[in-house]
Protein backbone atom coordinates (compact mmCIF):
# COMPACT_ATOMS: atom_id res chain seq x y z
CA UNK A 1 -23.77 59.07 -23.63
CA UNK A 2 -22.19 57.47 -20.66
CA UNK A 3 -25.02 57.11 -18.96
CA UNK A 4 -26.56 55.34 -21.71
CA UNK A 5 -23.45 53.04 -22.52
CA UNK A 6 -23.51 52.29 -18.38
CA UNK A 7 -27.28 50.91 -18.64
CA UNK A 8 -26.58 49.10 -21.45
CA UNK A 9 -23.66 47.15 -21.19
CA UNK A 10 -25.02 46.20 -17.63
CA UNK A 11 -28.33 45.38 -19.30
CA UNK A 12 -26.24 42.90 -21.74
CA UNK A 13 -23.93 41.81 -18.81
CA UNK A 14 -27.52 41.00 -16.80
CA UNK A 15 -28.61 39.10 -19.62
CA UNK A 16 -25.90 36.71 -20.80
CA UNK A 17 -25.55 35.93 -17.15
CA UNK A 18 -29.25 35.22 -16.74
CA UNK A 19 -29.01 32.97 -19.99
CA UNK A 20 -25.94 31.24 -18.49
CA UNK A 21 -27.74 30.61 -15.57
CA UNK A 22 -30.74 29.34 -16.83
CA UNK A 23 -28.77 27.08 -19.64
CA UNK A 24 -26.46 25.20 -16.50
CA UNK A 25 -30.07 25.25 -14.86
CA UNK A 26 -32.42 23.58 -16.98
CA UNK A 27 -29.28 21.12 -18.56
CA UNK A 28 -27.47 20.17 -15.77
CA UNK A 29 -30.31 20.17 -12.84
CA UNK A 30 -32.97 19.50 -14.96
CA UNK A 31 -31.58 17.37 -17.87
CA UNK A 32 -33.67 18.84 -20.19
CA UNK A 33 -31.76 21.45 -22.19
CA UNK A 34 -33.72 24.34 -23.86
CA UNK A 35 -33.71 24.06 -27.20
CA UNK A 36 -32.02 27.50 -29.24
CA UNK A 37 -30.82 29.39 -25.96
CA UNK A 38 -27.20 29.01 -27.49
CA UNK A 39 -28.49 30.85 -30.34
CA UNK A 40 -30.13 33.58 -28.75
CA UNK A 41 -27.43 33.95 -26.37
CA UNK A 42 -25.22 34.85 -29.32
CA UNK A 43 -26.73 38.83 -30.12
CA UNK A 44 -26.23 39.80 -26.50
CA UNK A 45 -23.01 38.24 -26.08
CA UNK A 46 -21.18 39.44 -29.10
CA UNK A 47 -22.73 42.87 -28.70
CA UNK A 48 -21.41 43.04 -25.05
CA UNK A 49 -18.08 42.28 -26.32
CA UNK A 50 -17.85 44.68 -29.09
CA UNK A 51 -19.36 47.59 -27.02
CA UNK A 52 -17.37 46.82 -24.05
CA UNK A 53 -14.46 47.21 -26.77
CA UNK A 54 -16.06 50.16 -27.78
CA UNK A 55 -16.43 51.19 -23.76
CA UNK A 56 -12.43 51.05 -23.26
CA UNK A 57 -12.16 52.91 -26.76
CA UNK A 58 -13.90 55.65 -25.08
CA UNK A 59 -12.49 55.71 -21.44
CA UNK A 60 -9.22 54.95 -23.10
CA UNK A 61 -8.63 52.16 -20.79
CA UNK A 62 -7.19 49.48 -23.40
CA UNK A 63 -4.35 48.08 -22.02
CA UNK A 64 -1.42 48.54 -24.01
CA UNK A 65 2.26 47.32 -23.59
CA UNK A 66 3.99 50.54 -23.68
CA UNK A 67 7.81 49.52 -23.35
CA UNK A 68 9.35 52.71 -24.94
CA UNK A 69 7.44 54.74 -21.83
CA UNK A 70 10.11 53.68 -19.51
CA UNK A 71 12.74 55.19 -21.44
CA UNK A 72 11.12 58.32 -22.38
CA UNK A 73 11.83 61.09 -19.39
CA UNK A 74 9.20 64.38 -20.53
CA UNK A 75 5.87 64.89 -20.90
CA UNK A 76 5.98 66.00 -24.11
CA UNK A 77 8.03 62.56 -25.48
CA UNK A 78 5.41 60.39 -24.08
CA UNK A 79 2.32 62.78 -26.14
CA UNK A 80 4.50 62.28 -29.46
CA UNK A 81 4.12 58.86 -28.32
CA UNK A 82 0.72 58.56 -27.36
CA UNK A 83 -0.24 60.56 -31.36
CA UNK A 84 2.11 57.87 -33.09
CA UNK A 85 0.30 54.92 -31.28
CA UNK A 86 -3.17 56.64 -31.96
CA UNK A 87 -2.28 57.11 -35.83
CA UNK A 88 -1.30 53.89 -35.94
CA UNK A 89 -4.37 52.63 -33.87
CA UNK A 90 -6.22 54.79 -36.89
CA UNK A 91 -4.71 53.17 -39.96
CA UNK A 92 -5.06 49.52 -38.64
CA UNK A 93 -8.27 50.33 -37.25
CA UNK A 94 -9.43 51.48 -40.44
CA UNK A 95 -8.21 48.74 -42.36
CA UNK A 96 -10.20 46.45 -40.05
CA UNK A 97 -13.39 48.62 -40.25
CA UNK A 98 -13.08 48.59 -44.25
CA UNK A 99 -13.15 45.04 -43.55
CA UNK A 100 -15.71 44.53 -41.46
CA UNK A 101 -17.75 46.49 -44.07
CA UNK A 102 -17.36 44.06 -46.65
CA UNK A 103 -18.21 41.60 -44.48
CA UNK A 104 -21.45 43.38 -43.29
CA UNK A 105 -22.52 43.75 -47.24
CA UNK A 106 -21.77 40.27 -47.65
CA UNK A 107 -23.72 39.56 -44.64
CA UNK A 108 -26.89 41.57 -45.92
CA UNK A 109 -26.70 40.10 -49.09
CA UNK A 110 -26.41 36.28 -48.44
CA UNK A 111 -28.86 36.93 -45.19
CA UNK A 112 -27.99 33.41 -43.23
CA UNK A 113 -30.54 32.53 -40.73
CA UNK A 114 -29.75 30.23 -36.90
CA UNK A 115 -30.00 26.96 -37.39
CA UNK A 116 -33.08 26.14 -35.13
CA UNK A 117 -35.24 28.98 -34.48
CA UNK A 118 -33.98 30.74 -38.08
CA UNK A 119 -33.13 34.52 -36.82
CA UNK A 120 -31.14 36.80 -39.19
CA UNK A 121 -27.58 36.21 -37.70
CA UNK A 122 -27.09 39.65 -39.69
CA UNK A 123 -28.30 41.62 -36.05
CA UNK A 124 -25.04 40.05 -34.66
CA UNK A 125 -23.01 40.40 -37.73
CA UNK A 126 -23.48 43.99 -37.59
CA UNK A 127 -22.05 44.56 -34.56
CA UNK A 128 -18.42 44.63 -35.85
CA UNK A 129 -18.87 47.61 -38.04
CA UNK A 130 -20.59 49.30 -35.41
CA UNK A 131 -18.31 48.83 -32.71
CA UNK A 132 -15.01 49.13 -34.86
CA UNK A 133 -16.90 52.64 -36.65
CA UNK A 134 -17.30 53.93 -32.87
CA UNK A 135 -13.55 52.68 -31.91
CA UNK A 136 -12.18 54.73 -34.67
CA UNK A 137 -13.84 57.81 -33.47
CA UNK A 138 -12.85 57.65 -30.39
CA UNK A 139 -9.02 57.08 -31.26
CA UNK A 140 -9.61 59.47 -33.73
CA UNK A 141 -10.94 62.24 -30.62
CA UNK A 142 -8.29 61.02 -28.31
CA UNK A 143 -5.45 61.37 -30.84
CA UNK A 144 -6.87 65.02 -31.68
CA UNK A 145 -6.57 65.88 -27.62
CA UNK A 146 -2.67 64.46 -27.65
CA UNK A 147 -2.25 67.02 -30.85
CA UNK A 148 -3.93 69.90 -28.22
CA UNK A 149 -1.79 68.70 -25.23
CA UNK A 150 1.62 69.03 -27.52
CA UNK A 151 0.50 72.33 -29.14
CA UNK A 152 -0.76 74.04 -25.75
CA UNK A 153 2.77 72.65 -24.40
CA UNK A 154 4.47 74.08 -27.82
CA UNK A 155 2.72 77.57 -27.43
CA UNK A 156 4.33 78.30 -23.89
């Protein structure tokens, strides 16, 4: 799985660059903009934002603005911690990803096209319940290794 999140997030990454490129290339050298490379740039943009959310969900690398850490002096305060910011990571999360699935429905249903070369802008729509559905289970697996930690520290 990391493997596979590693090629394609750099795939994506290789991508919007390219489009970048050739968008300031064929505009600003050229002066002859290509017509509906804003649009297409879209999908792999928003995707690569999402997953790369979905990336730090799963290395656990989100930065955070733990203030209360400085105070706290043992191990074990910081993993009661770590499970109260994961639950709460959980129930916002969740709210967000109940959300997002209304807004996917609604985005099935109604089925709203780009304005110039008329692609479903559903494919990027979805992308928010994915990557907030994958987000969740990862808190979800990291908050269930903090419960471990403070029972395996409990148990000695």
């Amino acid at each position: 799985m990391d493997r596979f999140a590693k090629y394609l997030l750099t795939t994506l990454i290789c991508i919007v660059a390219l489009g970048q490129f050739a968008q300031a290339l064929t505009r600003y050298v050229f002066q002859i903009p290509v017509m509906g490379l804003e649009e297409t740039m879209m999908y792999p943009t928003l995707w690569l934002y999402i997953l790369g959310a979905v990336n730090a969900s799963r290395e656990n690398s989100h930065i955070r603005a733990n203030v209360l850490e400085i105070f706290l002096k043992t191990k074990r305060q910081h993993t009661i911690l770590a499970i109260i910011g994961e639950i709460l990571s959980l129930i916002i999360g969740l709210w967000l990803l109940y959300w997002a699935w209304d807004f996917t429905r609604y985005a099935w249903r109604v089925w709203k096209e780009s304005p110039t070369l008329y692609i479903p802008t559903f494919y990027s729509d979805v992308a928010l319940v994915v990557g907030l559905a994958l987000m969740m289970l990862y808190t979800a697996i990291h908050m269930v290794g903090h419960v471990r930690a403070l029972a395996g520290e409990g148990a000695r």
